[in-house]
Structures are given as C-alpha cells and as structure tokens.
N, C-alpha and C. Protein backbone atom coordinates (compact mmCIF):
# COMPACT_ATOMS: atom_id res chain seq x y z
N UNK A 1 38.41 -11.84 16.75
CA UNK A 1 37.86 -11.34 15.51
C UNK A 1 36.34 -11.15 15.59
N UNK A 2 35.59 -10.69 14.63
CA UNK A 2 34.57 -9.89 14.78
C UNK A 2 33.82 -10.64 13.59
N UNK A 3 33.01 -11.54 13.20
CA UNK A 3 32.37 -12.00 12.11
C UNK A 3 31.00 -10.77 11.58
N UNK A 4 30.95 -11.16 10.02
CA UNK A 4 30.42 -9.62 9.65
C UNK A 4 29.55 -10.39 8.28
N UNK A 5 28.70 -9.61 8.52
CA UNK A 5 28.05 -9.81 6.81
C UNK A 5 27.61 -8.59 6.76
N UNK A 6 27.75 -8.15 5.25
CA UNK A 6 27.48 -7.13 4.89
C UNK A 6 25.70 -6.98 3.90
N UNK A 7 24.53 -5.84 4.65
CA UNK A 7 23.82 -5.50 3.68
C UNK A 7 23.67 -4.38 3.90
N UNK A 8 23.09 -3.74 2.25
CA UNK A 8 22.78 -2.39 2.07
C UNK A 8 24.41 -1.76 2.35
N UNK A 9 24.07 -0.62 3.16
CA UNK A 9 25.27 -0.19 3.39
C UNK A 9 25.22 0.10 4.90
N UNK A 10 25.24 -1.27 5.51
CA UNK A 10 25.29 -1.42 6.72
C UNK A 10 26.32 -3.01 6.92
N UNK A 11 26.78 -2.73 7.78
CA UNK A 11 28.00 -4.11 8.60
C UNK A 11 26.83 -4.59 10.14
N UNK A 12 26.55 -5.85 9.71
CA UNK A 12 26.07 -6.83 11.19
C UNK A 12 27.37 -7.66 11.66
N UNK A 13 27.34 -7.40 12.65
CA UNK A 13 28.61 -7.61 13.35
C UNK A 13 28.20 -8.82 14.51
N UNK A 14 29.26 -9.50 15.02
CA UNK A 14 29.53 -10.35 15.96
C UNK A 14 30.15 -11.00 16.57
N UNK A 15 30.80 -10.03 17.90
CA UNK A 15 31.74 -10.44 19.08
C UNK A 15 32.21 -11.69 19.06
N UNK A 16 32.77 -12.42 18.13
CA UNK A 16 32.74 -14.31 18.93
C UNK A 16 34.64 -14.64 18.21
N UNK A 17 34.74 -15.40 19.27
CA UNK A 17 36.02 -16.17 18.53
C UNK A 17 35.84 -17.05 17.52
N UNK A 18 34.47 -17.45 17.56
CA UNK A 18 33.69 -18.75 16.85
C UNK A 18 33.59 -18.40 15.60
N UNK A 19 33.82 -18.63 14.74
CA UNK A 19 33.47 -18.07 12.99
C UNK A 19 31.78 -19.25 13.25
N UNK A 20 31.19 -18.13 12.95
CA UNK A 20 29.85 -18.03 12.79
C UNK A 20 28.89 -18.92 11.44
N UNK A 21 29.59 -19.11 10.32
CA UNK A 21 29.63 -19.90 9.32
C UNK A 21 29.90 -21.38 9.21
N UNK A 22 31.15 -21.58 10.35
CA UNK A 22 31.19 -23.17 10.49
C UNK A 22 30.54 -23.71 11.64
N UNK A 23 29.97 -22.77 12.27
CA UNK A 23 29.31 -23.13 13.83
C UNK A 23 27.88 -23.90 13.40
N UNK A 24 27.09 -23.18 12.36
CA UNK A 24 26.44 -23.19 11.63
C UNK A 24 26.08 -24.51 11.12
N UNK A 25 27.43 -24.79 9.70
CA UNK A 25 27.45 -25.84 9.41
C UNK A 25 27.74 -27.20 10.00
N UNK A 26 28.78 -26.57 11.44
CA UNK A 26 28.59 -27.87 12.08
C UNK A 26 27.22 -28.69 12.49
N UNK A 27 26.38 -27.50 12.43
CA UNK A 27 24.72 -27.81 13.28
C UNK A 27 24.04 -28.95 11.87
N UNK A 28 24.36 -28.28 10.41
CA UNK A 28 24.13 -28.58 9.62
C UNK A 28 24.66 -30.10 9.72
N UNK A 29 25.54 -30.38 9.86
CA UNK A 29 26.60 -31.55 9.30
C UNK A 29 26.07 -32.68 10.86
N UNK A 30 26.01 -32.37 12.04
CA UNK A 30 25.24 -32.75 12.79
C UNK A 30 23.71 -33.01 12.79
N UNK A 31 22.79 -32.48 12.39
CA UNK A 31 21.52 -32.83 12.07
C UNK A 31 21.75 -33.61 10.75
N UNK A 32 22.84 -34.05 9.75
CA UNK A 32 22.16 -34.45 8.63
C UNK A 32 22.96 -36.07 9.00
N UNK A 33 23.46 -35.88 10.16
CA UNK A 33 23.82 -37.26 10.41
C UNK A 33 25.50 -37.78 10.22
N UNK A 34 26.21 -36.36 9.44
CA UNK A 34 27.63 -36.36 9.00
C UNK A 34 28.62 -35.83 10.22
N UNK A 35 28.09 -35.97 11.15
CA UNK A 35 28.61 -35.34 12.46
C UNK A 35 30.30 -35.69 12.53
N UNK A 36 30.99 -36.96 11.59
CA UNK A 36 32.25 -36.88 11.31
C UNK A 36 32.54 -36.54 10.46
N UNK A 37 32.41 -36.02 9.46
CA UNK A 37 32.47 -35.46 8.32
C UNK A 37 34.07 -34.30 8.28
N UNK A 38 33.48 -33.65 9.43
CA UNK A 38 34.88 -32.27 9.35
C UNK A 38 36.50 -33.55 9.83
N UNK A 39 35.99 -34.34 10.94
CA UNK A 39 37.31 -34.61 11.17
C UNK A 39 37.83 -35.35 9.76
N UNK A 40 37.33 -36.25 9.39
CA UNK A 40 37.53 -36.78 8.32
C UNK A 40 37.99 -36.10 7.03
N UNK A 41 37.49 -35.35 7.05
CA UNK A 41 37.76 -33.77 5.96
C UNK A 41 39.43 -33.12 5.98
N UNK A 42 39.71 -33.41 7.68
CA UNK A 42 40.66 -32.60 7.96
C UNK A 42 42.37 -33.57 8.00
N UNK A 43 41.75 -34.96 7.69
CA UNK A 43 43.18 -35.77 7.83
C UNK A 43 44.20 -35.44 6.95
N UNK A 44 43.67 -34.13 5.48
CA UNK A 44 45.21 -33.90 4.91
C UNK A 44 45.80 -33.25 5.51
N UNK A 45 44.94 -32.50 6.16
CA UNK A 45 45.88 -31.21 7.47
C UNK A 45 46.65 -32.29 8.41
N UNK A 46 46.50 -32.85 8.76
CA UNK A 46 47.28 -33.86 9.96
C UNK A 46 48.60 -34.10 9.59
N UNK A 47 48.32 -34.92 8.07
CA UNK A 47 49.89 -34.90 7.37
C UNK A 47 50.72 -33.69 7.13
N UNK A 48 49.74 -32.84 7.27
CA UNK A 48 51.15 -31.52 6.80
C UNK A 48 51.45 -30.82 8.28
N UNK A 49 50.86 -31.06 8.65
CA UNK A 49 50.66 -30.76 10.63
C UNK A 49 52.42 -31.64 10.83
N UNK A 50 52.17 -33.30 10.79
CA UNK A 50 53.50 -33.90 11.09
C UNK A 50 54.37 -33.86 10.63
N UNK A 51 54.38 -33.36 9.05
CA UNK A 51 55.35 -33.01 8.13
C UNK A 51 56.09 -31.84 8.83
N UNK A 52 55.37 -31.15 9.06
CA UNK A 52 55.78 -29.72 10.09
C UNK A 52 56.65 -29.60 11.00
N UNK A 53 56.55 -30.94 11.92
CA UNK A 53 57.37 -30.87 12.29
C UNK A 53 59.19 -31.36 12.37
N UNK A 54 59.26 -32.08 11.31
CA UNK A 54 60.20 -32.53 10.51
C UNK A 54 60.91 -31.25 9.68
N UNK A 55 60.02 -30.65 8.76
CA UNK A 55 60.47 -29.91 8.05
C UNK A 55 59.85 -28.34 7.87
N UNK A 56 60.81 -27.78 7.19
CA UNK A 56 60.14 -26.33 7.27
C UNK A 56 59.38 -25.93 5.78
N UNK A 57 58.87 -24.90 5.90
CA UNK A 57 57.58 -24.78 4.84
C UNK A 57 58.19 -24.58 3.51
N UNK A 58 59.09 -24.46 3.06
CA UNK A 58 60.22 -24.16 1.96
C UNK A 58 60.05 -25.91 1.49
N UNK A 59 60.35 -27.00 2.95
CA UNK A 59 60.68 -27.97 2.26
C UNK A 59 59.69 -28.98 1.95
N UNK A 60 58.50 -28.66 2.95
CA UNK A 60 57.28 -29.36 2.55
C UNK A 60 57.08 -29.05 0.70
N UNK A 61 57.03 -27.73 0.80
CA UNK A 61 56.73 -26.83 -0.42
C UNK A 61 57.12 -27.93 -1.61
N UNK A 62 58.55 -28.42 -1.30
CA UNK A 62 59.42 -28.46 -2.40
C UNK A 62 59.19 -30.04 -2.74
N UNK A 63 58.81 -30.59 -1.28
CA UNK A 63 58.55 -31.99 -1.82
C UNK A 63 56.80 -32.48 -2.27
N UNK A 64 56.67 -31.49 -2.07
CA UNK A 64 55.10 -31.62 -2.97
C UNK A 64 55.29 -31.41 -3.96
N UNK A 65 56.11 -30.55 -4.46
CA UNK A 65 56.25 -30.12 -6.17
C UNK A 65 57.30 -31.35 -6.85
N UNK A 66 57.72 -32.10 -5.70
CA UNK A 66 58.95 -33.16 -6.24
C UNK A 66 57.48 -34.58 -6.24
N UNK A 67 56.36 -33.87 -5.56
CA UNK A 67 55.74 -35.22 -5.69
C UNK A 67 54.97 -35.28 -7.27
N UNK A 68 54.51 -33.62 -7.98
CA UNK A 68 53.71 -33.83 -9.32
C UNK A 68 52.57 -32.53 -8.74
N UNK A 69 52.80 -31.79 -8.02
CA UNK A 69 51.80 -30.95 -7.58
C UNK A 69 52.26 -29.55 -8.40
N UNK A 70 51.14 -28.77 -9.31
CA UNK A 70 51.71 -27.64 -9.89
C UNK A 70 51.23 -26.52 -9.36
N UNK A 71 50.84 -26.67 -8.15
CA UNK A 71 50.73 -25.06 -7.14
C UNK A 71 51.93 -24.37 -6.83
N UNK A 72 51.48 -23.29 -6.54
CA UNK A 72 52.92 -22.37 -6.40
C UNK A 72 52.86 -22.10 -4.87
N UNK A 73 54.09 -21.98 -4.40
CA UNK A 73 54.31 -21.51 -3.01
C UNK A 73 52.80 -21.08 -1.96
N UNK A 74 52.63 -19.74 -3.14
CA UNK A 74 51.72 -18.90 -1.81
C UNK A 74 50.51 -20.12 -1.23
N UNK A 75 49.99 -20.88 -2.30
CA UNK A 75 48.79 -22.03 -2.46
C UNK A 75 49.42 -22.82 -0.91
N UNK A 76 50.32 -23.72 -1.26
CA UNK A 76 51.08 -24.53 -0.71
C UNK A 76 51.01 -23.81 1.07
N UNK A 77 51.91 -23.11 1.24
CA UNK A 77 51.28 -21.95 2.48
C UNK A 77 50.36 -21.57 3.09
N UNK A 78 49.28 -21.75 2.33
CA UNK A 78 47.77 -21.23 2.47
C UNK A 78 47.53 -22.82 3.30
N UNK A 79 47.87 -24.14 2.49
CA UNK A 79 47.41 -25.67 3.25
C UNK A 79 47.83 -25.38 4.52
N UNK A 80 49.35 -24.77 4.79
CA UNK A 80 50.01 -25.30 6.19
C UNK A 80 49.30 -23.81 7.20
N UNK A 81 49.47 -22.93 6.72
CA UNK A 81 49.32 -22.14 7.83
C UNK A 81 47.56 -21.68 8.00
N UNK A 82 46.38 -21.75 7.21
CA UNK A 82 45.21 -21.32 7.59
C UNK A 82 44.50 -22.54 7.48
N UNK A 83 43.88 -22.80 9.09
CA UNK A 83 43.31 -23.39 10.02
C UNK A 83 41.86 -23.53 9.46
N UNK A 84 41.70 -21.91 8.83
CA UNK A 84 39.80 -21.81 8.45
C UNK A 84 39.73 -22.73 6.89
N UNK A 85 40.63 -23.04 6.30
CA UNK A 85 40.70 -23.87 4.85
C UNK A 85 40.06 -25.36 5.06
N UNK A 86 38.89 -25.30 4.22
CA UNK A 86 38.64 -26.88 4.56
C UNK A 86 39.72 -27.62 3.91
N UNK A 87 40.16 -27.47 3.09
CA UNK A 87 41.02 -28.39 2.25
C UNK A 87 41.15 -27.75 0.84
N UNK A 88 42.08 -28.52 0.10
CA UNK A 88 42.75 -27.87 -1.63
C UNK A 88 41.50 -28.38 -2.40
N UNK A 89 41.49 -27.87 -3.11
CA UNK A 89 40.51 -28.33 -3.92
C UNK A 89 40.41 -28.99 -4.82
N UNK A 90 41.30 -29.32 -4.66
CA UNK A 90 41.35 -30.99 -6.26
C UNK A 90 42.02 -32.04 -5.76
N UNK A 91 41.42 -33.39 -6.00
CA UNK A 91 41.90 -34.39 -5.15
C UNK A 91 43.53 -34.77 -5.51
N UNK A 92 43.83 -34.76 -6.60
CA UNK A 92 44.63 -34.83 -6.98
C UNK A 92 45.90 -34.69 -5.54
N UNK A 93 45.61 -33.15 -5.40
CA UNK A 93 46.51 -32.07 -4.08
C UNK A 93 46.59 -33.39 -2.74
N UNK A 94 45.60 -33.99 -2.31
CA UNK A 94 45.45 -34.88 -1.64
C UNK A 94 46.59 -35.63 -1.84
N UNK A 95 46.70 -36.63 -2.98
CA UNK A 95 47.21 -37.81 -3.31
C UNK A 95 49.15 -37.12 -3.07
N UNK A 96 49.09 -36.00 -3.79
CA UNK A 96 50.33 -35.13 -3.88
C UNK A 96 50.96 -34.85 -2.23
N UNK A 97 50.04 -34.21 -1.54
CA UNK A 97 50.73 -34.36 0.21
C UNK A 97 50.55 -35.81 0.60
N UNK A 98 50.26 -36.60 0.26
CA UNK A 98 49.85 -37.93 0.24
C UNK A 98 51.24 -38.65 0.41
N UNK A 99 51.62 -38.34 -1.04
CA UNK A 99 53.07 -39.06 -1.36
C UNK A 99 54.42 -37.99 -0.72
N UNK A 100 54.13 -36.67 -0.72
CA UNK A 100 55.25 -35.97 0.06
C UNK A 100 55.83 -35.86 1.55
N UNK A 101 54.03 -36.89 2.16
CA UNK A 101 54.62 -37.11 3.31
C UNK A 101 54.75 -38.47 3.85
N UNK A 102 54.20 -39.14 3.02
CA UNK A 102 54.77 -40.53 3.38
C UNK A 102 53.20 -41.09 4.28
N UNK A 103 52.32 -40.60 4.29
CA UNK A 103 51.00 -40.50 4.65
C UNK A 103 49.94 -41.62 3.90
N UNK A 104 50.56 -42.84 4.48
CA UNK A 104 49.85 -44.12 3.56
C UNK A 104 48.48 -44.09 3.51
N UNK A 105 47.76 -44.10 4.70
CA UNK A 105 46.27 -44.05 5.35
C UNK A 105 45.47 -42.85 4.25
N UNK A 106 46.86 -41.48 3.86
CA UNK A 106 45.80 -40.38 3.09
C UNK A 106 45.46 -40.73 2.08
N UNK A 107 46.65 -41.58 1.55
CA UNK A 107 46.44 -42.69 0.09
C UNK A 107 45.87 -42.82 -0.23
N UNK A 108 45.71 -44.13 1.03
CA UNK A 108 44.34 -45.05 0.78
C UNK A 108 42.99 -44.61 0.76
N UNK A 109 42.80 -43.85 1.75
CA UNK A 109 41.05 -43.50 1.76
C UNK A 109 41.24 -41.56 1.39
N UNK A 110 42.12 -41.69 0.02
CA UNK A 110 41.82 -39.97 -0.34
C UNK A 110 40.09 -39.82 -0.79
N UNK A 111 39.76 -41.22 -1.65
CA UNK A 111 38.34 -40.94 -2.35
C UNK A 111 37.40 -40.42 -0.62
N UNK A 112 37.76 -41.20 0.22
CA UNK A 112 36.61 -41.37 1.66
C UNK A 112 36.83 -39.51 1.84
N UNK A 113 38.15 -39.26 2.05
CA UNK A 113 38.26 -37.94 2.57
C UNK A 113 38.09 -36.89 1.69
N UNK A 114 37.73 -37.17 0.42
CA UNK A 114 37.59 -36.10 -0.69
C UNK A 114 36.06 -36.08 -0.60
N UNK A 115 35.54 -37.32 -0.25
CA UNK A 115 33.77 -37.04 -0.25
C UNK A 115 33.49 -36.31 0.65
N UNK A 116 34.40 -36.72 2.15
CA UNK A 116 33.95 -35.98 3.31
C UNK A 116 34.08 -33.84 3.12
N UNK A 117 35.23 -33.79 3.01
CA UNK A 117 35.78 -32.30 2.02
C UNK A 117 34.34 -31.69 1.25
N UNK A 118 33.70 -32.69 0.25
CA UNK A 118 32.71 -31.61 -0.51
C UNK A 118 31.55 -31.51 0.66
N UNK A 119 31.05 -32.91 1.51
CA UNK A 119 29.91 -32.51 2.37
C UNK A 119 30.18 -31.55 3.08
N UNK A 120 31.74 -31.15 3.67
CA UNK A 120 31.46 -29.52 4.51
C UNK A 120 31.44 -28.73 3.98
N UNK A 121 32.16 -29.04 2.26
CA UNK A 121 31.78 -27.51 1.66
C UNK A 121 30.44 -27.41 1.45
N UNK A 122 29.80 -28.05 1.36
CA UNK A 122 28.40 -28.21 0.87
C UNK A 122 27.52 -27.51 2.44
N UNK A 123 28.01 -28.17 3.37
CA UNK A 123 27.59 -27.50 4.38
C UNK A 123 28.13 -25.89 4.66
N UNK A 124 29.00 -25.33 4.33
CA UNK A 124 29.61 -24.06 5.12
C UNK A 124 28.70 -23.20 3.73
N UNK A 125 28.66 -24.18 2.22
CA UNK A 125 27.63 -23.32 2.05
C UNK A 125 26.42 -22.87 2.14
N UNK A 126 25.42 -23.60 2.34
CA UNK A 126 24.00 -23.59 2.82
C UNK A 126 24.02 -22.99 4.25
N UNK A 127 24.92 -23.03 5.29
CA UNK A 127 25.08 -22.31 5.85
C UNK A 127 24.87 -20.55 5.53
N UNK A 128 25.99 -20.72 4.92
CA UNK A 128 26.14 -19.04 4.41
C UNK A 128 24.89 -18.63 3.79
N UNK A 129 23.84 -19.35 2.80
CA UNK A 129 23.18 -18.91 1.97
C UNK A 129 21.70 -18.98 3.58
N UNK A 130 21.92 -19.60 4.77
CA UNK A 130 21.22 -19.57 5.83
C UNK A 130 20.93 -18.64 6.38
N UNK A 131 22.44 -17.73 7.03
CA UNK A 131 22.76 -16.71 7.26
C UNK A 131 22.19 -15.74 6.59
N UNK A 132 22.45 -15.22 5.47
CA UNK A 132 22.18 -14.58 4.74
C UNK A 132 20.81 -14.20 4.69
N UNK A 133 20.08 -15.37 4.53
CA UNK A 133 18.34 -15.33 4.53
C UNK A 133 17.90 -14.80 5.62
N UNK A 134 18.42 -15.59 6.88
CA UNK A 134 18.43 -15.13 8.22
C UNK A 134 18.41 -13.87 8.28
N UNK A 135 19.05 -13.02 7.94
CA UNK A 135 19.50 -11.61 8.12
C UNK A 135 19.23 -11.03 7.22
N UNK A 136 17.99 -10.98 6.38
CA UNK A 136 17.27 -10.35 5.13
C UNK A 136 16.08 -10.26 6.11
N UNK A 137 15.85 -11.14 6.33
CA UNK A 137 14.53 -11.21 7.07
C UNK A 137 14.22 -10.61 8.24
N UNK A 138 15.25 -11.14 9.45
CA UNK A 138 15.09 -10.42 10.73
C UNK A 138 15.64 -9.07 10.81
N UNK A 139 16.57 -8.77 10.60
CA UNK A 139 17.06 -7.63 10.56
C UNK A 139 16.14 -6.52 10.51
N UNK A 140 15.25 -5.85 9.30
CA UNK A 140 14.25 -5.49 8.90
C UNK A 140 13.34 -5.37 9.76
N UNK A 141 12.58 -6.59 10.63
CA UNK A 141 11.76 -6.44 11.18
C UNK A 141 12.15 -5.87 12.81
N UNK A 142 13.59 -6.41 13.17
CA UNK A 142 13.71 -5.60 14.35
C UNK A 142 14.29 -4.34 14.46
N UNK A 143 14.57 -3.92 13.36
CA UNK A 143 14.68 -2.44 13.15
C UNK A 143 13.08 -1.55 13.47
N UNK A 144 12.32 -2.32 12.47
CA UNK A 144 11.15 -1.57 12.63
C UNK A 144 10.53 -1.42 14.12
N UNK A 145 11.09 -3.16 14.70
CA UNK A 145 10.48 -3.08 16.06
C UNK A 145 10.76 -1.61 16.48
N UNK A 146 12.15 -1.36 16.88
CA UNK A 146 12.77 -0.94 17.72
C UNK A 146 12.42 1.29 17.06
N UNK A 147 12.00 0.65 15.83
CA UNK A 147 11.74 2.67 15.56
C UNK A 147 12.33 3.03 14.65
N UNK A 148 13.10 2.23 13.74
CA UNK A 148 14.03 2.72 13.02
C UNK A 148 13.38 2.20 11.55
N UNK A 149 12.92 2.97 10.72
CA UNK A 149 12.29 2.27 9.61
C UNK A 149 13.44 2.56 8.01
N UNK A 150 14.25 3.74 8.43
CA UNK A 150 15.08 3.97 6.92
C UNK A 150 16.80 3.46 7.51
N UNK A 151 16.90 1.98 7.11
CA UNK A 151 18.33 1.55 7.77
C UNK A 151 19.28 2.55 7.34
N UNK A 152 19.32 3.70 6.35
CA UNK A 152 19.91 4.11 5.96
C UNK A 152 20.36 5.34 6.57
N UNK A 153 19.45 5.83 7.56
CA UNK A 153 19.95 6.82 8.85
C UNK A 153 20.23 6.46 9.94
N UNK A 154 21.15 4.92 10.21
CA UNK A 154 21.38 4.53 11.35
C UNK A 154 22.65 5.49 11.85
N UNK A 155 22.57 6.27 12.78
CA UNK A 155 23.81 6.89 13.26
C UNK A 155 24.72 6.08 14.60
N UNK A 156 24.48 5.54 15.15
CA UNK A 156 24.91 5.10 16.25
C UNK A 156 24.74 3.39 15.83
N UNK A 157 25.59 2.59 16.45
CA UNK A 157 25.23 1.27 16.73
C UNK A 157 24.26 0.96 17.42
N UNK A 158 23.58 -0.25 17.15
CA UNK A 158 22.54 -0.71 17.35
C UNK A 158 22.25 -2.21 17.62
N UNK A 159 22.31 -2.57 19.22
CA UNK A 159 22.24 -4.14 19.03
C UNK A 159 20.87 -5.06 19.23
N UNK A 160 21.11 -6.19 18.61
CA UNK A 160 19.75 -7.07 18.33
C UNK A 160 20.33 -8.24 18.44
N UNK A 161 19.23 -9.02 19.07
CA UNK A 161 19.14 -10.57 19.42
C UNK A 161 18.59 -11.38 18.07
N UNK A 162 19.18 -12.11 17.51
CA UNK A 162 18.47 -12.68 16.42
C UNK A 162 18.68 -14.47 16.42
N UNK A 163 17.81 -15.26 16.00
CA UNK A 163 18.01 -16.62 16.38
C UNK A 163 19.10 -16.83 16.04
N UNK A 164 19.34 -18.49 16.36
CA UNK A 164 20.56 -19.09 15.75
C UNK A 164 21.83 -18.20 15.93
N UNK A 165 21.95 -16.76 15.65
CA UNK A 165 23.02 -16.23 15.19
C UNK A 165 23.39 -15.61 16.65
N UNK A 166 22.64 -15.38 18.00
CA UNK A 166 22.81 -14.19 18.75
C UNK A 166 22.84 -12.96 18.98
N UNK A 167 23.43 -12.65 19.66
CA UNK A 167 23.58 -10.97 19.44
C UNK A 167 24.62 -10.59 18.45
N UNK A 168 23.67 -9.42 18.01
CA UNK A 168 24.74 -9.03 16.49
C UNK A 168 24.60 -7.61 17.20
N UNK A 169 25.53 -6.58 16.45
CA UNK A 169 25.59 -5.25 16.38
C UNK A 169 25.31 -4.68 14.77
N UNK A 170 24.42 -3.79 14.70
CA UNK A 170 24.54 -3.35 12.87
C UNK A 170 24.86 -1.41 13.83
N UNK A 171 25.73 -1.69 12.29
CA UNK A 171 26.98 -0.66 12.56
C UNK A 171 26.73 0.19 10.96
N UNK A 172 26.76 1.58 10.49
CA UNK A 172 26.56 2.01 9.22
C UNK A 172 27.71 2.16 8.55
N UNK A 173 27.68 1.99 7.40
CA UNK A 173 29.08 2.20 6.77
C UNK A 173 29.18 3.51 6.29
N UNK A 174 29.72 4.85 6.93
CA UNK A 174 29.69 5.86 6.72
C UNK A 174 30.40 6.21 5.43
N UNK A 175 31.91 5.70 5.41
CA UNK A 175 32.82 6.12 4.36
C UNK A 175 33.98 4.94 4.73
N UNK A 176 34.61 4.83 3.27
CA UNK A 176 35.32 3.62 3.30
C UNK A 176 36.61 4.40 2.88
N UNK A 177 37.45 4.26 3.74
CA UNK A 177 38.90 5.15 3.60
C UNK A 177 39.69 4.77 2.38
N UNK A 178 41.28 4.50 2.93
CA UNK A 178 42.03 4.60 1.78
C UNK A 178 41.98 2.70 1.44
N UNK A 179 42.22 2.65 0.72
CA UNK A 179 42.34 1.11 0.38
C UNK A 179 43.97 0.51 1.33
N UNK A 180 43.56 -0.51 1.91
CA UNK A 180 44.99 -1.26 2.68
C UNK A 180 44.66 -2.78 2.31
N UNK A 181 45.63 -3.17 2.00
CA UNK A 181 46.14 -4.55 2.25
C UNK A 181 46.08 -5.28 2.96
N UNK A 182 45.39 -6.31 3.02
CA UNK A 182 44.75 -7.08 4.33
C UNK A 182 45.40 -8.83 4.52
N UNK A 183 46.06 -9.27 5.28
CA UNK A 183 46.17 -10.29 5.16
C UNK A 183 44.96 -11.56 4.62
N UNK A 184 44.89 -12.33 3.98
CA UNK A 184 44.46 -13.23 3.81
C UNK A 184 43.54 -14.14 4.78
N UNK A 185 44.20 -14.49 5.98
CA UNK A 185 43.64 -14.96 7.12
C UNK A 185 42.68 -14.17 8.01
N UNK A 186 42.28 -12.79 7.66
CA UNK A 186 41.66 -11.49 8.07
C UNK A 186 40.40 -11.15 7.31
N UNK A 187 40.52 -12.15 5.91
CA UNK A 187 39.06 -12.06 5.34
C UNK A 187 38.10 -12.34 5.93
N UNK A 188 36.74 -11.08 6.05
CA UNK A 188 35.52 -11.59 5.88
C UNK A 188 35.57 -11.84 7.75
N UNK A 189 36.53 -10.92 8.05
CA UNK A 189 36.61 -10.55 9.60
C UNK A 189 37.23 -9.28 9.78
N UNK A 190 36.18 -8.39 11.11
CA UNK A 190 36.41 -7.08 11.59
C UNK A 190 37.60 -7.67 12.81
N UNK A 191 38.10 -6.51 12.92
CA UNK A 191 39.41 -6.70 13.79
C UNK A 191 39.47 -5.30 13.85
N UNK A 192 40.07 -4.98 15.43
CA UNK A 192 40.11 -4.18 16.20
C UNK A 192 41.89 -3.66 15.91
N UNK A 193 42.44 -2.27 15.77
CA UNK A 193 43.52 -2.00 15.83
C UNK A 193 43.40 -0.99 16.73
C-alpha cells in the first residue's frame, strides 16, 4: 500500500508497507517513555485472536452480544479482522470480549489497558497533526527549491526527500472519476490495480 495525505489538490505519496502514522507515533510513544503502551493496548486483540481459533466470526459475534455488547455485526468484524484498529472505543466493549472469551487477565487490568488504548490514540494523533505540519511546511519550500512555484501546474510526478517522513512522491489530482466502493481496510491508502 501506498500512504497518502492529501493538500491543495495534490496527493504526497509513500512507497512503504509501514503505515506512516503509527511509525510516527511509535517514535512518539517511545520518546515519551510509553514504549509499552501499544502492546498493552493490543491485549483485547489477543483474546479475539484465541477466540478465533475456537470459533468462527458469526460465533464470537454472537457471544459478545450474549455477553451485553450492543454493536452490530459489521463493528464486531471490524475488532477481528483489521489489524490497523487500535481498539473499540468504549471500555465497556473490553469488559464484553472480556467475558465472551473467558479472558480473566482482560478483566482484571481492562482500566490498565483502556489507559494504555487512549495514550496511542493520543499518540497516532499528534502524530497525524505532525505529519500534517510537516508537509505544510516542507513541501512548499522544496517545490520552490526545485523550480516549481504554482503547485497547481504540477504535470508529472515529482519526488522529494523530506525529514522524518522520507521520500515522498507529490502526484496532481487531475480528475476524480466515477465514485467506487472501497473496502474499509483500504482507507486513507493508494493501491495499485
């Protein structure tokens, strides 16, 4: 996949398997001293990881909703199958795969793992709002380096070295076709067909 932020009406692009946002915040979550933070974050995934293999996603589904959980399927789906989810967002959801899988340890320390959960969100956002700044700023100036002062007649791709982030490509957004349907797990990533 291809990580992307969008300005003006231009796409900065970047070659990596790495989502660029949590690479970021890991740096974040590492300098602020929370360097366990994600694993800790991630022990409700573990339970539905082992649940997994016991049962199929119909029945996880069903014994979360037999535990007091009022999400609907697609939600429920979204926990087991995407990897990029820090976690549900109400602790509650915790306590609920908690009891559906028999997951004593998630029980006990849901408060430990619900604190850990907001510090990466807290990190993947300052991240993003990093990024962002990052690429207000440099962008601009290595355009100008390079000769190009109206981003708005970029015809060809154009690549640049920029800190922290690497090499990016800014690409113009000429015209945006017909509208398609995009999987979920495909947000807020370029992909090649």
């Amino acid at each position: 996949p291809w990580n992307q932020l969008i300005w003006c009406n231009i796409i900065v692009i970047r070659e990596t398997e790495r989502d660029i946002i949590r690479e970021i915040a890991d740096m974040f979550l590492n300098n602020s001293g929370y360097s366990n933070a994600r694993k800790i974050a991630s022990e409700w995934r573990e339970a539905l990881n082992v649940a997994s293999i016991f049962y199929s996603h119909e029945e996880i589904y069903n014994r979360i909703k037999s535990a007091g959980c009022k999400k609907g399927f697609i939600t429920i789906k979204q926990w087991l199958e995407n990897d990029d989810m820090i976690a549900p967002h109400d602790k509650d959801d915790l306590l609920y795969i908690a009891k559906a899988t028999g997951d004593t340890s998630l029980k006990n320390r849901c408060d430990e793992i619900f604190d850990a959960i907001k510090i990466v969100r807290r990190a993947h956002l300052r991240a993003g709002d990093y990024l962002s700044s990052q690429i207000s700023v440099k962008i601009p100036i290595s355009l100008k380096n390079i000769g190009i002062v109206d981003p708005y007649n970029i015809m060809s791709e154009i690549e640049l070295k920029l800190d922290v982030i690497g090499t990016v490509k800014i690409l113009k957004v000429i015209d945006i076709g017909e509208k398609i349907l995009v999987n979920r797990n495909y947000i807020n990533r370029l992909t090649r067909e």
